[in-house]
Protein backbone atom coordinates (compact mmCIF):
# COMPACT_ATOMS: atom_id res chain seq x y z
CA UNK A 1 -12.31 -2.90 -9.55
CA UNK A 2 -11.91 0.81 -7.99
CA UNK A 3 -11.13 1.54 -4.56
CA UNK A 4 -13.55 3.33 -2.67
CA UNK A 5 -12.80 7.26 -2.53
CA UNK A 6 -10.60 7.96 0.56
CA UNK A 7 -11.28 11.73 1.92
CA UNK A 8 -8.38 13.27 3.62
CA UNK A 9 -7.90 16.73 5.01
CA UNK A 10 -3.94 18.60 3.46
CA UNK A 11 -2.92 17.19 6.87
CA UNK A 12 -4.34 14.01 7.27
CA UNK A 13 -2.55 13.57 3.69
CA UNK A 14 0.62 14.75 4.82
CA UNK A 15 0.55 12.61 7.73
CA UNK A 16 0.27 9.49 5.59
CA UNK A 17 2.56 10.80 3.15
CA UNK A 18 5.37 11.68 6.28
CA UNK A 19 4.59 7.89 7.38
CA UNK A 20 4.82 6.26 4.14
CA UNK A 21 8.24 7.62 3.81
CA UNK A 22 9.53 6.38 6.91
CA UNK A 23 8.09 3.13 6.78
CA UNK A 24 9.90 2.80 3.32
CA UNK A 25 13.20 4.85 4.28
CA UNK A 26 13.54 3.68 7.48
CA UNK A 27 11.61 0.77 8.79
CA UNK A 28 11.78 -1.07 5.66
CA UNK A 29 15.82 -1.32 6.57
CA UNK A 30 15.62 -1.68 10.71
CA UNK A 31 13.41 -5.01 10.02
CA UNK A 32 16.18 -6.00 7.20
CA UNK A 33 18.59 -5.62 9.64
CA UNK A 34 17.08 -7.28 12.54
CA UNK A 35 15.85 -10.44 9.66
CA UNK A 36 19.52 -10.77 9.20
CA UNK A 37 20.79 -10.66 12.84
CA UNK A 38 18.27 -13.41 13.76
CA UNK A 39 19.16 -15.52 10.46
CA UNK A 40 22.63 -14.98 11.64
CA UNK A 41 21.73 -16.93 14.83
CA UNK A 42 21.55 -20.35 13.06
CA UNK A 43 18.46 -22.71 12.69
CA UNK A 44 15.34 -20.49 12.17
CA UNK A 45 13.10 -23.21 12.83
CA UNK A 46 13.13 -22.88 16.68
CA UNK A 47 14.31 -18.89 16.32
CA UNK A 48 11.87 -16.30 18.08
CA UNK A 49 13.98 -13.80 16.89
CA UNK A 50 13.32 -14.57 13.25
CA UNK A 51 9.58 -15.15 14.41
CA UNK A 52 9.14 -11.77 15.39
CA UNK A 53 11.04 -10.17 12.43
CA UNK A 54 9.18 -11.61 10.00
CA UNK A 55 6.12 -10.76 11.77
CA UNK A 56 7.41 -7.33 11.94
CA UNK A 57 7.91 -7.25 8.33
CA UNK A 58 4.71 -8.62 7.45
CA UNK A 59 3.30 -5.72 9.39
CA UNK A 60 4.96 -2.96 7.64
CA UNK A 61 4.85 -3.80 4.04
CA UNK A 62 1.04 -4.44 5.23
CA UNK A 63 1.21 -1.15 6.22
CA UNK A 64 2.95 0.29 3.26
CA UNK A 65 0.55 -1.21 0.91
CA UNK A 66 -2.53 0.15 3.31
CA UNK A 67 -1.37 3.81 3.06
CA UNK A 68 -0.73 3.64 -0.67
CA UNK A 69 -4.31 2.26 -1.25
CA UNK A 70 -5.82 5.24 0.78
CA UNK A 71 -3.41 7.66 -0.88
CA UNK A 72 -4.00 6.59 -4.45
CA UNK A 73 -7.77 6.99 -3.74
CA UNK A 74 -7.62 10.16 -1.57
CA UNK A 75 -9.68 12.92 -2.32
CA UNK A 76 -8.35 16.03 -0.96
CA UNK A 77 -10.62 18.38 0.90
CA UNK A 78 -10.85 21.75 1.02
CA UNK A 79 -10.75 23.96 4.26
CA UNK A 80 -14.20 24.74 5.31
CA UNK A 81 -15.04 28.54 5.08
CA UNK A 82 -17.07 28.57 7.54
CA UNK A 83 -20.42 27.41 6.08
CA UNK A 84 -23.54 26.98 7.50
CA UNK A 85 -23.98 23.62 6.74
CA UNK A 86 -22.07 20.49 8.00
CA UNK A 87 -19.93 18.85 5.45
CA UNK A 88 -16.76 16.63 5.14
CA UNK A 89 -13.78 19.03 6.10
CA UNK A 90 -16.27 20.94 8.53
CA UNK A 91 -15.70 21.49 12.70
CA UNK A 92 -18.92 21.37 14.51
CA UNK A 93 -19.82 21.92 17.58
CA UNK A 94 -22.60 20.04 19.50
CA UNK A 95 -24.14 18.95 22.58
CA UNK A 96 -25.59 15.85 23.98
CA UNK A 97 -28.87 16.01 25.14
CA UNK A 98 -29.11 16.12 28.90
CA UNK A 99 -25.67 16.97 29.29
CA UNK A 100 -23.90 20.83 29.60
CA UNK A 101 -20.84 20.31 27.92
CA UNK A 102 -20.10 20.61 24.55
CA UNK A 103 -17.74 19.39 22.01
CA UNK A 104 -16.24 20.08 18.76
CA UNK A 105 -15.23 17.86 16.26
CA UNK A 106 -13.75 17.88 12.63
CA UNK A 107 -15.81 16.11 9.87
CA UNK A 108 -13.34 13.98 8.45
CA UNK A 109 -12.78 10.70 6.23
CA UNK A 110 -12.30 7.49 7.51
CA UNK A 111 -8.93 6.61 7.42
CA UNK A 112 -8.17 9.75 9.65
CA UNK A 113 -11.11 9.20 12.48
CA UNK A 114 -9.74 9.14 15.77
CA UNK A 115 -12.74 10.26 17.97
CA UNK A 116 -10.51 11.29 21.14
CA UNK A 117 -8.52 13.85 18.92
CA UNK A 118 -11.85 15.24 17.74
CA UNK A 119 -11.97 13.84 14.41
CA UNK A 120 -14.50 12.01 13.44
CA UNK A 121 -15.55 9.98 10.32
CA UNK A 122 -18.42 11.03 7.84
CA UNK A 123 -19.33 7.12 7.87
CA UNK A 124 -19.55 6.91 11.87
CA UNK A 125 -22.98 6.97 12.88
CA UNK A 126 -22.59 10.34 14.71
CA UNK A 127 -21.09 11.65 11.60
CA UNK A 128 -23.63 10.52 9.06
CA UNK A 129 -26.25 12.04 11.68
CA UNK A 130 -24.13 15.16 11.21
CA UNK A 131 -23.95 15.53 7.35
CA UNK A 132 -26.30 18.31 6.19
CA UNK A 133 -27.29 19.72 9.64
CA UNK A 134 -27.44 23.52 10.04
CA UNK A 135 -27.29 25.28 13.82
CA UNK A 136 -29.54 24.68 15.72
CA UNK A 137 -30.81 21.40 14.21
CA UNK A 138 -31.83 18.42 16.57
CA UNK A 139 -30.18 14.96 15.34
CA UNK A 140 -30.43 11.28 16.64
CA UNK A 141 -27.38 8.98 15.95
CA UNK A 142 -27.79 5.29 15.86
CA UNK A 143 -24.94 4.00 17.83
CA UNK A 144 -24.43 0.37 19.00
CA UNK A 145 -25.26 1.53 22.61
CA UNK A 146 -28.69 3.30 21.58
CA UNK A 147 -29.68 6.46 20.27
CA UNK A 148 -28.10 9.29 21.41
CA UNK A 149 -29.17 12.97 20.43
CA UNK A 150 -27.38 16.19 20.12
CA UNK A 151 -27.93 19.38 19.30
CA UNK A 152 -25.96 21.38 16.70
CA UNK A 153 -24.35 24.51 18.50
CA UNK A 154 -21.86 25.89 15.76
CA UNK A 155 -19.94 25.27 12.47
CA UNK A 156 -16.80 26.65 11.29
């Protein structure tokens, strides 16, 4: 079965390449190192150390395997040049109704959201709400906490 497709901007992409790398390179051997300190300590029945190493481990090859999923299914997108239409690799600019000030925010795939640096996913509801909008258009996302509307002041 096929992975969903995983959109990622060139530096989203690099990002998860630059981690991959050091989570192979480097982490990979600081948790080997640590494994075999705590082994080192004697029974590993009663061993925290051990515990927390293994844990650790778990957590990076989990994370290892995560990134190479989203990389082998990444599609790539293209700068926006400055279209008049919101799409995935776009930066929009909006405002909430009632309020004055606006903010800006890249479309971008999932496994690169992170709303408070202004990136936000194409699959969020604010971002599906987004999709297709020109300036000037009115749109109503479907949030958890209600329905919040903006209004589309610019896209680069």
């Amino acid at each position: 079965m096929s992975e969903k497709v995983q959109f990622l901007t060139p530096e989203g992409r690099r990002k998860l390449e630059e981690e991959l790398e050091h989570l192979r390179t480097v982490k990979r051997r600081e948790v080997a190192r640590n494994l075999k300190a705590a082994r080192e300590e004697g029974d590993i029945s009663e061993n925290s150390a051990y515990d927390e190493s293994k844990r650790e481990q778990a957590f990076v090859e989990g994370r290892i395997a995560s990134i190479e999923t989203i990389l082998a299914n990444a599609q790539t997108l293209e700068r926006s040049n400055g279209g008049n239409m919101v799409t995935l690799g776009t930066k929009v600019t909006i405002v909430e109704e009632g309020l004055d000030d606006a903010e800006t925010y890249l479309i971008v795939g999932q496994a690169e959201a992170d709303p408070l640096a202004g990136r936000i996913s194409n699959e969020s509801p604010l971002g599906q709400a987004l999709l297709g909008r020109t300036v000037g258009d009115e749109v109503a996302a479907h949030t958890p906490s209600g329905v919040l509307r903006f209004k589309v002041l610019d896209i680069a």
